[in-house]
Protein backbone atom coordinates (compact mmCIF):
# COMPACT_ATOMS: atom_id res chain seq x y z
CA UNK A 1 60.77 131.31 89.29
CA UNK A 2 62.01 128.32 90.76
CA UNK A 3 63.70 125.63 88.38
CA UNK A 4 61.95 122.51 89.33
CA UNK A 5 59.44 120.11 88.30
CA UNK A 6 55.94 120.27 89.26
CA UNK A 7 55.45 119.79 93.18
CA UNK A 8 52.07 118.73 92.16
CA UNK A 9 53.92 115.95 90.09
CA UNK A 10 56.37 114.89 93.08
CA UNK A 11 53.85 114.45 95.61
CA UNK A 12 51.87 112.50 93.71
CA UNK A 13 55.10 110.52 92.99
CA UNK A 14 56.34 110.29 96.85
CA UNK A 15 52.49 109.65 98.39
CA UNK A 16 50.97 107.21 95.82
CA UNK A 17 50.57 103.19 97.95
CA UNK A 18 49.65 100.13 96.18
CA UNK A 19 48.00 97.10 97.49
CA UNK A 20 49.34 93.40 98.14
CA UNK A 21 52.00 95.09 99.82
CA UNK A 22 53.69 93.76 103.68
CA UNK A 23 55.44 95.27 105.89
CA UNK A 24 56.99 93.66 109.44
CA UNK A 25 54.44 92.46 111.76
CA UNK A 26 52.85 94.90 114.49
CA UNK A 27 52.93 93.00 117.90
CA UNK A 28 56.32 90.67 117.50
CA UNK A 29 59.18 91.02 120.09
CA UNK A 30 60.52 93.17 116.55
CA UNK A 31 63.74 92.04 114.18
CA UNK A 32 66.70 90.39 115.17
CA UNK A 33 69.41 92.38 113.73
CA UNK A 34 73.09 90.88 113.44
CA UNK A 35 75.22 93.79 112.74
CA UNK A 36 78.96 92.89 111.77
CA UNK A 37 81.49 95.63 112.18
CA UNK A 38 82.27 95.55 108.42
CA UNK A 39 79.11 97.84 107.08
CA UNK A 40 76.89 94.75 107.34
CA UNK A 41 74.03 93.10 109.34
CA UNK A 42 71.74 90.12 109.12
CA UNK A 43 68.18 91.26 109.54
CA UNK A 44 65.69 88.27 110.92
CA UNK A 45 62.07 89.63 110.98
CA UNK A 46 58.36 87.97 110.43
CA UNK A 47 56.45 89.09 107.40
CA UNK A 48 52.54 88.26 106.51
CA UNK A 49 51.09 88.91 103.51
CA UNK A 50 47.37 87.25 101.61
CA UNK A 51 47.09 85.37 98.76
CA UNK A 52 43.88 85.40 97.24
CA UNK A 53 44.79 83.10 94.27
CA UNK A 54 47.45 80.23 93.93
CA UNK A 55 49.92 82.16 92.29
CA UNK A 56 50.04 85.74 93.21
CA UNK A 57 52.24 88.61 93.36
CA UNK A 58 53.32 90.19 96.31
CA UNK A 59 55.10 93.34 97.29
CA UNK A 60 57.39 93.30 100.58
CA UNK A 61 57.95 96.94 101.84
CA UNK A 62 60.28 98.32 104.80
CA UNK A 63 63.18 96.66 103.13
CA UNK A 64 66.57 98.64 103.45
CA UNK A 65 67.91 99.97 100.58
CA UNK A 66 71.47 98.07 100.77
CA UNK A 67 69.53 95.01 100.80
CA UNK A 68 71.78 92.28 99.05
CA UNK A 69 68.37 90.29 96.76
CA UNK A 70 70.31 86.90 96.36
CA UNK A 71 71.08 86.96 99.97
CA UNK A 72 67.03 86.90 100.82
CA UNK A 73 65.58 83.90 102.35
CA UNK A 74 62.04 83.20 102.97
CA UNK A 75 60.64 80.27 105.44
CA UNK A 76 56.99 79.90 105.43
CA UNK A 77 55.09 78.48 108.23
CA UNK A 78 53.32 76.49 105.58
CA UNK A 79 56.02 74.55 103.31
CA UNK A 80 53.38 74.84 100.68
CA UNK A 81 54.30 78.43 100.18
CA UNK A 82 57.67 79.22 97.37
CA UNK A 83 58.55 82.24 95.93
CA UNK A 84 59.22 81.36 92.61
CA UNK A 85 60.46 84.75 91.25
CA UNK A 86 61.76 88.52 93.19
CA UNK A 87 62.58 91.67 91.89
CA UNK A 88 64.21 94.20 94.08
CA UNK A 89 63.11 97.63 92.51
CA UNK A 90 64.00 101.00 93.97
CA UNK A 91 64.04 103.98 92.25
CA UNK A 92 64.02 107.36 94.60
CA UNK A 93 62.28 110.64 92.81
CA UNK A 94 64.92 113.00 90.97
CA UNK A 95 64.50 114.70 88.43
CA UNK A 96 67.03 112.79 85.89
CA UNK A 97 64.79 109.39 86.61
CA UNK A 98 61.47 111.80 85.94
CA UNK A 99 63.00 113.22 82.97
CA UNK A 100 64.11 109.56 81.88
CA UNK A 101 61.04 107.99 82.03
CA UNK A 102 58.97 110.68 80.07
CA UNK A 103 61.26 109.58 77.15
CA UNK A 104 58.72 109.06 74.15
CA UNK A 105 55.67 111.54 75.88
CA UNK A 106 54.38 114.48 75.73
CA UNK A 107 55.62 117.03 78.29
CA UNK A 108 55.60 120.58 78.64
CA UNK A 109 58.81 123.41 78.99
CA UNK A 110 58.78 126.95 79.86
CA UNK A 111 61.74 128.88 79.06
CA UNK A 112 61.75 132.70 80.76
CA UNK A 113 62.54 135.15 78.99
CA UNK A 114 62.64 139.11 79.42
CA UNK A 115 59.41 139.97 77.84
CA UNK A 116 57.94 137.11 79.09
CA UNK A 117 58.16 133.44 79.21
CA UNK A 118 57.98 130.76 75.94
CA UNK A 119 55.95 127.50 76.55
CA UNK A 120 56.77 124.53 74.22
CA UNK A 121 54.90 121.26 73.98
CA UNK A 122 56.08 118.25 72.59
CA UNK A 123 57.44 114.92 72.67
CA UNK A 124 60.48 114.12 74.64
CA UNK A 125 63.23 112.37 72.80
CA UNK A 126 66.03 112.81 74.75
CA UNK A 127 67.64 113.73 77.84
CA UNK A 128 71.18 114.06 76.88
CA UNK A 129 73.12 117.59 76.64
CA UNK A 130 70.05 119.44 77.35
CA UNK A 131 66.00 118.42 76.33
CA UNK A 132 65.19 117.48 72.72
CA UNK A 133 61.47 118.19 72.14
CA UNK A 134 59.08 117.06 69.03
CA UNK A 135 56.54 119.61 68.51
CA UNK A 136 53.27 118.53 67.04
CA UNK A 137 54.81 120.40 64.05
CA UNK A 138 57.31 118.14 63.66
CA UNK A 139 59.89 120.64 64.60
CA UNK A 140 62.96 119.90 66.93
CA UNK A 141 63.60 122.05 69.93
CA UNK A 142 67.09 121.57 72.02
CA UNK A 143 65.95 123.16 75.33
CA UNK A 144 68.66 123.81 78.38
CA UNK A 145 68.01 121.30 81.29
CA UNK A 146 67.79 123.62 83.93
CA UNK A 147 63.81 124.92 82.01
CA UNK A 148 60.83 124.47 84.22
CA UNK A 149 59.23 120.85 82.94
CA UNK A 150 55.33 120.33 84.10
CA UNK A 151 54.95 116.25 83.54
CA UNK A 152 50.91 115.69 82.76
CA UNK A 153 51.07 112.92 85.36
CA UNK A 154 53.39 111.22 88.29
CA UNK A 155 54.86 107.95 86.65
CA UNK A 156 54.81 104.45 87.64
CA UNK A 157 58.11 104.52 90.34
CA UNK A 158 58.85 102.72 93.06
CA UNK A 159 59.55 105.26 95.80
CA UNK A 160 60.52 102.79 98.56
CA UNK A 161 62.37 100.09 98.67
CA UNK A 162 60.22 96.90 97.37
CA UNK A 163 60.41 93.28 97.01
CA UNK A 164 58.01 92.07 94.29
CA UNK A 165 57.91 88.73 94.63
CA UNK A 166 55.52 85.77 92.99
CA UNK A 167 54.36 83.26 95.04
CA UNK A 168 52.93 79.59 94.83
CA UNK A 169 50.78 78.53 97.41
CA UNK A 170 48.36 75.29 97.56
CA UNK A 171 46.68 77.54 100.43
CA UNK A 172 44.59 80.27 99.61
CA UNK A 173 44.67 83.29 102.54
CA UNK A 174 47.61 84.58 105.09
CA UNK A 175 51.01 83.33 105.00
CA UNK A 176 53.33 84.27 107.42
CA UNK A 177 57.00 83.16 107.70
CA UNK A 178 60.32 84.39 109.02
CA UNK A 179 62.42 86.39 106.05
CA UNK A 180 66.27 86.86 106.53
CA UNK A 181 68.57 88.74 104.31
CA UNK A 182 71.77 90.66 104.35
CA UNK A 183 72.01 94.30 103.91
CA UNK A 184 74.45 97.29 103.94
CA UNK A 185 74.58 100.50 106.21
CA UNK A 186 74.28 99.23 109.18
CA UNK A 187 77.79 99.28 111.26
CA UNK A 188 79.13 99.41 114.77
CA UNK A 189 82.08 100.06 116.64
CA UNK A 190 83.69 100.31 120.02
CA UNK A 191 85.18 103.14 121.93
CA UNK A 192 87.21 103.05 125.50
CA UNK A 193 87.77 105.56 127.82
CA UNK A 194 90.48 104.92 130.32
CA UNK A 195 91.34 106.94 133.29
CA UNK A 196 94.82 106.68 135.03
CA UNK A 197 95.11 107.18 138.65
CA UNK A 198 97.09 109.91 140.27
CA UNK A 199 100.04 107.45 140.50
CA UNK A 200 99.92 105.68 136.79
CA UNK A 201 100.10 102.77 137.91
CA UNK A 202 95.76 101.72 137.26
CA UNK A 203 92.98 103.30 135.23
CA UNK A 204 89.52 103.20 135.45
CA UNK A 205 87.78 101.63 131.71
CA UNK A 206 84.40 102.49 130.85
CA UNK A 207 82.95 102.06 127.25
CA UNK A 208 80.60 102.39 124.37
CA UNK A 209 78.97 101.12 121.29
CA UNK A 210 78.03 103.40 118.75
CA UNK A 211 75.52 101.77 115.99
CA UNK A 212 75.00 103.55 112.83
CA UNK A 213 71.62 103.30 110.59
CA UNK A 214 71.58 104.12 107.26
CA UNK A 215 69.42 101.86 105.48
CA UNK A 216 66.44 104.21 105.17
CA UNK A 217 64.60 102.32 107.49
CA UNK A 218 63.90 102.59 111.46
CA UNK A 219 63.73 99.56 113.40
CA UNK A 220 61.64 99.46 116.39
CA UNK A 221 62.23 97.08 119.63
CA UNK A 222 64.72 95.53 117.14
CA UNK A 223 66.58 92.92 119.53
CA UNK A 224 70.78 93.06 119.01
CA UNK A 225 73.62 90.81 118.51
CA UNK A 226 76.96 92.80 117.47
CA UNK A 227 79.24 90.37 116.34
CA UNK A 228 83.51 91.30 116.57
CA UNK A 229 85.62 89.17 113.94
CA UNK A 230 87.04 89.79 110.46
CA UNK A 231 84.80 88.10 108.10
CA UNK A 232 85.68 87.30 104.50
CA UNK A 233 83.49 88.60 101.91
CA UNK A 234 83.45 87.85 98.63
CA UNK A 235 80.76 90.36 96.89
CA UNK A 236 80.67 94.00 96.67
CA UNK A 237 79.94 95.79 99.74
CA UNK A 238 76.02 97.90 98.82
CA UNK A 239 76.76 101.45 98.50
CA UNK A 240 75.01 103.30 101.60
CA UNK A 241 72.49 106.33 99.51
CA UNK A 242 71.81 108.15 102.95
CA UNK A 243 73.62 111.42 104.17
CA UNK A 244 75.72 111.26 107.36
CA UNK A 245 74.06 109.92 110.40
CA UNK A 246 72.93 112.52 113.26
CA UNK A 247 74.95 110.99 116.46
CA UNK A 248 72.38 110.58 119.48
CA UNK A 249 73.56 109.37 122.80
CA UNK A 250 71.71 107.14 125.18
CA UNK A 251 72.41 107.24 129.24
CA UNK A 252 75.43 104.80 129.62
CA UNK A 253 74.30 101.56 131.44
CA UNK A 254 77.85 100.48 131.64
CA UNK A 255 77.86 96.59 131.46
CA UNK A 256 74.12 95.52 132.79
CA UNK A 257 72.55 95.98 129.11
CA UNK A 258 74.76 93.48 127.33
CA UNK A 259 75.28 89.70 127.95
CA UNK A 260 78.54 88.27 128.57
CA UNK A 261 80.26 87.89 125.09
CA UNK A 262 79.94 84.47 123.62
CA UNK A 263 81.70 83.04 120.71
CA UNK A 264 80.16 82.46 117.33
CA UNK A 265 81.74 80.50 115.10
CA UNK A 266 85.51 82.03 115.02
CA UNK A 267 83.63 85.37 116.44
CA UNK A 268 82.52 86.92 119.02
CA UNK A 269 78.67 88.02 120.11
CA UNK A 270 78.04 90.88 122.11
CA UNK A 271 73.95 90.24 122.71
CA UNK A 272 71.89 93.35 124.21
CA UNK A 273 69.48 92.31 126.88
CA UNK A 274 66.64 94.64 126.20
CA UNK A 275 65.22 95.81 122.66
CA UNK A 276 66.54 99.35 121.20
CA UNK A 277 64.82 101.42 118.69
CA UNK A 278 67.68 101.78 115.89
CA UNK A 279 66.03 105.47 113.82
CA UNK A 280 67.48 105.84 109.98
CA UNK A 281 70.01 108.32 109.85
CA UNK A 282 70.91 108.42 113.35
CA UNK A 283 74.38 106.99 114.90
CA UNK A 284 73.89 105.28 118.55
CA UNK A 285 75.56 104.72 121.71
CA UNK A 286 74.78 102.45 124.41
CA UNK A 287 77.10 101.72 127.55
CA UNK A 288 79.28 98.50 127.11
CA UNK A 289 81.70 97.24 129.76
CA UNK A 290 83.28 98.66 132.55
CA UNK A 291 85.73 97.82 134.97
CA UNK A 292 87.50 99.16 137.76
CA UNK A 293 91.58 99.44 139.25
CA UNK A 294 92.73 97.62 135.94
CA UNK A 295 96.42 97.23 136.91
CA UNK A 296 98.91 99.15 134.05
CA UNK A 297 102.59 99.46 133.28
CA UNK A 298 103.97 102.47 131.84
CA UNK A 299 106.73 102.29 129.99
CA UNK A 300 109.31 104.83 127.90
CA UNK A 301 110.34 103.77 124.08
CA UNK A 302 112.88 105.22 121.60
CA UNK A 303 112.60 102.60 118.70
CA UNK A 304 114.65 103.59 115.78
CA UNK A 305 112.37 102.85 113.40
CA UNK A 306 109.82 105.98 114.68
CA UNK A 307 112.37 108.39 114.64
CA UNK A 308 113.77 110.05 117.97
CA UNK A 309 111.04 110.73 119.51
CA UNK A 310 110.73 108.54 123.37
CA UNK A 311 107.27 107.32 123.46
CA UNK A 312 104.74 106.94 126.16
CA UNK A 313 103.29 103.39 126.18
CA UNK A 314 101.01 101.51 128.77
CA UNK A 315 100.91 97.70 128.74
CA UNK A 316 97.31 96.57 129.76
CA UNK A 317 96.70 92.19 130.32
CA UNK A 318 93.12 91.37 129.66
CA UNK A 319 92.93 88.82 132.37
CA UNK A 320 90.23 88.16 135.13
CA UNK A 321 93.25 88.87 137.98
CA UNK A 322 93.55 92.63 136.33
CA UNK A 323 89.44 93.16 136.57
CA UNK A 324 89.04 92.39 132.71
CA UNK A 325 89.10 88.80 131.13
CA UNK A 326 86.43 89.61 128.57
CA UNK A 327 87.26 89.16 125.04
CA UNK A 328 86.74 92.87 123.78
CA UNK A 329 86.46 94.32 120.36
CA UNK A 330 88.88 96.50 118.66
CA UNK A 331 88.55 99.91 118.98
CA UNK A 332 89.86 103.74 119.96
CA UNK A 333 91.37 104.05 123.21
CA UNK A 334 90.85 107.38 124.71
CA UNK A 335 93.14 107.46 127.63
CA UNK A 336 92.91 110.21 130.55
CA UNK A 337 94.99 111.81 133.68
CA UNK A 338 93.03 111.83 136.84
CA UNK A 339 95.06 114.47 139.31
CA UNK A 340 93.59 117.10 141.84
CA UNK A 341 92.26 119.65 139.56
CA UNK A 342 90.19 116.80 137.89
CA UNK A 343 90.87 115.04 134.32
CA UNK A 344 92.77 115.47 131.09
CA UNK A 345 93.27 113.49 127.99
CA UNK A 346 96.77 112.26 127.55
CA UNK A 347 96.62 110.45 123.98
CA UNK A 348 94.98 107.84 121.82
CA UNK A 349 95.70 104.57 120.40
CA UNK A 350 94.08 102.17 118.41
CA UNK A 351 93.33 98.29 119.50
CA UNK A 352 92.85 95.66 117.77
CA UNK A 353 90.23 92.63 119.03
CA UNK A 354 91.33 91.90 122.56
CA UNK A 355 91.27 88.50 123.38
CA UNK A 356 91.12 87.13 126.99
CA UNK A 357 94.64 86.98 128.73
CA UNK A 358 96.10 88.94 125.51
CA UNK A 359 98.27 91.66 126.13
CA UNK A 360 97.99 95.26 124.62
CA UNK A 361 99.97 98.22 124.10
CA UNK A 362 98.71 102.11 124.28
CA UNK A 363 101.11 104.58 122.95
CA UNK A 364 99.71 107.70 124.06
CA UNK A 365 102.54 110.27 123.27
CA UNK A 366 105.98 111.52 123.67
CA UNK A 367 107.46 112.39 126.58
CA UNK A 368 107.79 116.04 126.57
CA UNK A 369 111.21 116.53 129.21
CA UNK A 370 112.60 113.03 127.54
CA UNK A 371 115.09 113.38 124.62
CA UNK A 372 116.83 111.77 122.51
CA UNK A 373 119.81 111.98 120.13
CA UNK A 374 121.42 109.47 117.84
CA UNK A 375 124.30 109.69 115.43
CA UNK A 376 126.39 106.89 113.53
CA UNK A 377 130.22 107.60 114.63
CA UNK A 378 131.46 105.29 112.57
CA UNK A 379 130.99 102.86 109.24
CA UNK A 380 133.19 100.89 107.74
CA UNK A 381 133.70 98.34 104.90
CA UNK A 382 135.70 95.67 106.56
CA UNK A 383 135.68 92.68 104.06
CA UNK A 384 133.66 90.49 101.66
CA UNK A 385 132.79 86.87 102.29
CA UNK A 386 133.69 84.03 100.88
CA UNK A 387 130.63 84.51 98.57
CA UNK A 388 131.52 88.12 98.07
CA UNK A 389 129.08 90.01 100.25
CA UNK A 390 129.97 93.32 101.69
CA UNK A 391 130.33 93.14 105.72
CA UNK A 392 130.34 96.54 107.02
CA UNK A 393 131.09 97.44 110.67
CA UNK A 394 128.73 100.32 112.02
CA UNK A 395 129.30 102.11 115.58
CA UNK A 396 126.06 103.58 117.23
CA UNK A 397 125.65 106.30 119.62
CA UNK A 398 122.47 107.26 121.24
CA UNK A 399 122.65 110.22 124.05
CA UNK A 400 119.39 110.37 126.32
CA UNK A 401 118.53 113.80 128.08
CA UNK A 402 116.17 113.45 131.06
CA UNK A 403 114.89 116.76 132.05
CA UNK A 404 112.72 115.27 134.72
CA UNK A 405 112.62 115.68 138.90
CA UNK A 406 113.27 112.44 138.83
CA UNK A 407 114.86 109.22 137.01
CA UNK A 408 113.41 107.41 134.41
CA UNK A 409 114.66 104.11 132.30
CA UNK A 410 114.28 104.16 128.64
CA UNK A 411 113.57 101.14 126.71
CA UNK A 412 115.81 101.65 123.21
CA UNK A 413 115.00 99.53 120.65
CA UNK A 414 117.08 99.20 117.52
CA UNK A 415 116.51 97.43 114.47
CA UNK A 416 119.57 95.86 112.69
CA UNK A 417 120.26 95.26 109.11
CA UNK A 418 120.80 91.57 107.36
CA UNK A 419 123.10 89.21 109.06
CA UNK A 420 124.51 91.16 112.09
CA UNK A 421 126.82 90.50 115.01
CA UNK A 422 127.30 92.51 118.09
CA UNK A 423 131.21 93.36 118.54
CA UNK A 424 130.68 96.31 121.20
CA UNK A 425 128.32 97.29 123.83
CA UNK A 426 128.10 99.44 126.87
CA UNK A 427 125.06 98.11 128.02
CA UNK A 428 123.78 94.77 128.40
CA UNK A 429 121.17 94.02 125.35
CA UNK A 430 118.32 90.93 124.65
CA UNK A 431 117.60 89.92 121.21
CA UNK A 432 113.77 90.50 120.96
CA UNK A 433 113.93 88.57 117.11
CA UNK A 434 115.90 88.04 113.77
CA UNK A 435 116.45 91.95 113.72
CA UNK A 436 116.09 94.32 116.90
CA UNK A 437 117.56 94.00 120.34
CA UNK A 438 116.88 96.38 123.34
CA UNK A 439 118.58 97.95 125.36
CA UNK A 440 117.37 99.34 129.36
CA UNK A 441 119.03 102.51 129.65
CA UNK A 442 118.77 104.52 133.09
CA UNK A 443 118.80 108.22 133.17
CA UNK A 444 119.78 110.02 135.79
CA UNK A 445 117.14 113.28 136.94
CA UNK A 446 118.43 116.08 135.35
CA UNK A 447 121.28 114.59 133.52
CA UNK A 448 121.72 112.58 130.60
CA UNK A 449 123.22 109.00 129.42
CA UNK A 450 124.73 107.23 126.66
CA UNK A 451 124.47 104.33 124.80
CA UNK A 452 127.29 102.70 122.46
CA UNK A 453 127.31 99.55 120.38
CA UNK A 454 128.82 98.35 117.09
CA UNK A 455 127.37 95.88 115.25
CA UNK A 456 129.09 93.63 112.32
CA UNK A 457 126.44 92.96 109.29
CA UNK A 458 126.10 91.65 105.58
CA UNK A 459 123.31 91.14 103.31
């Protein structure tokens, strides 16, 4: 025997409509959404509802769950129209909110047992650490939760999201007007895929959006604007109820579909050019920008501060002379090999919001046949100050290994304590800011090199 309320009771719960109620207009070019990539969007739409009496209520269905009620605005085409009071109300069927509001009626339990099952009827008085039930006998039964419970009727719930709202009107009939609100659960975000050429030196960018719905409502023809930016907000993000969206992909239309970006406010706007159908629960992707031959430099790192491991980085310039010069918004950079047998991923990095002419960097790995190897051969206390700091005296050695067919210069950058002074170097070094220098170190194909400085410093 299944351990569940009435289905009889649930359906009528899930299936019962009221009247007075409006939904977004059949026949409009469909909602403007504004999604930010922070789990937030600005839904336009127009609404009609009719009024048979000056002051009415109203109920306003199809609104998302996440919907942020003091964020609702409401412009009627007739400025004799006001709301002069809302309620958001929401309460999806369970069987805790059932239970809850049977508080105070009669219900009925059925308990199974061996030699056959025990009914009790009664009054529900509580909910907490298992059923307390009245019997008409004044008796007390403490019932476990997990009992079969028949409810004599579905209860007054409010299955879907709803906006109750009263309104004043001087004009008796339709009103229509444009509503506006914020909500949660919808996001977006970008993803690149880059594709070096045989000889490293350009890769091929092509890209997508991916827009994930989890209000609990489908929008249909919805028109887009995806806006890149970090906004400030000051309120408690809504807490998304729906499970993980299903990911659906769309045929990429590479740049065609979207406008060129344009700036809003301290932002940027990525518009779509044609209307998209946006289903709840689903995650999104339509083709972004593309662009072809985007020159690269490749570059080898040892940093101190990431261990001694020599990194793989490409520097990429967003500029109109490299194919690009569109501000672009952060996202992952997948970043491919193109050689004769075909493709294969080489790393991924993260970017930040790419702004035109702005420079990035992708780390996409260490260098497998690159090594590296660094030891302190010396530290010393040398003196104190005339304010009696410690100045210690340090001596560096970094050995490189290059296991390569071929020679390859390694960037070393090292990061330097306090107040420091160079004393010593074998190579020739430029001071990148108040505490790391770099050194250009070339290694010769099969061989190795070395790299000695000493370095003065106090705190």
């Amino acid at each position: 025997m299944k351990k569940l309320l009435s289905l009889a009771v649930l359906a009528m719960v899930l299936f019962s409509t009221g009247s007075g109620v409006s939904l977004p207009l059949e026949g409009t070019s469909g909602a403007l959404l504004t999604i930010y990539n922070s789990d937030a969007a600005l839904i336009e739409e127009q609404r009609a509802f009719n009024l048979t009496q000056p002051e009415e209520t109203v109920e306003l269905q199809g609104i998302t769950r996440g919907v942020i009620p003091d964020s609702i605005n409401f412009k009627p085409d007739n400025l004799s129209v006001a709301v002069m009071q809302q309620e958001f109300v929401y309460q999806p069927v369970n069987r805790e909110r059932l239970l809850t509001s049977y508080v105070g009626h009669e219900i009925e339990v059925v308990i199974p047992r061996t030699f056959g099952a025990k009914t009790y009827r009664g009054t529900l008085l509580s909910t907490e650490d298992g059923l307390v039930l009245q019997e008409s006998s004044g008796k007390v039964q403490i019932l476990p939760m997990d009992a079969e419970i028949t409810l004599p009727q579905a209860p007054e719930l409010a299955t879907k999201p709803t906006l109750r709202w009263l309104v004043h009107s001087d004009v008796i009939g339709e009103v229509r007007g444009e509503l506006s609100y914020l909500t949660g659960g919808l996001n977006w975000n970008a993803s690149y895929n880059a594709v070096l050429d045989e000889t490293e030196t350009k890769m091929d960018v092509s890209s997508w959006v991916s827009i994930m719905n989890s209000t609990g409502v489908t929008f249909q023809n919805a028109r887009l604007n995806l806006i890149a930016g970090q906004l400030q907000r000051q309120q408690p993000q809504p807490v998304s109820l729906a499970p993980q969206a299903e990911k659906v992909a769309a045929a990429p239309q590479a740049s065609a579909q979207f406008e060129a970006p344009t700036t809003a406010f301290e932002y940027h706007q990525y518009a779509l050019k044609r209307p998209a159908t946006l289903k709840d629960n689903q995650q999104s992707q339509l083709g972004f920008y593309s662009a072809s031959a985007v020159p690269v430099d490749k570059r080898y790192v040892l940093d101190s501060n990431r261990g001694e491991k020599v990194w793989v980085m490409f520097d990429v310039v967003n500029s109109e002379q490299n194919n690009l010069g569109l501000a672009l918004p952060a996202g992952l950079v997948r970043v491919y090999k193109r050689d004769m047998n075909g493709i294969q991923l080489v790393g991924e990095d993260k970017i930040d919001h790419w702004a035109k002419d702005e420079k990035v960097t992708l780390t996409v790995g260490a260098a497998f046949d690159l090594k590296a190897e660094r030891k302190m051969t010396d530290h010393q206390l040398v003196s104190r100050d005339d304010k009696g700091h410690e100045v210690y005296r340090d001596t560096i050695e970094i050995t490189l290994r290059n296991r390569k067919d071929q020679a390859s210069q390694i960037e070393v950058i090292e990061h330097l304590p306090g107040y420091w002074k160079m004393l010593a170097h074998s190579l020739e070094f430029e001071k990148l800011d108040a505490n790391r220098v770099r050194f250009h170190v070339l290694v010769p194909k099969g061989s190795e090199a070395k790299l000695t400085y000493t370095v003065e410093y106090t705190y």
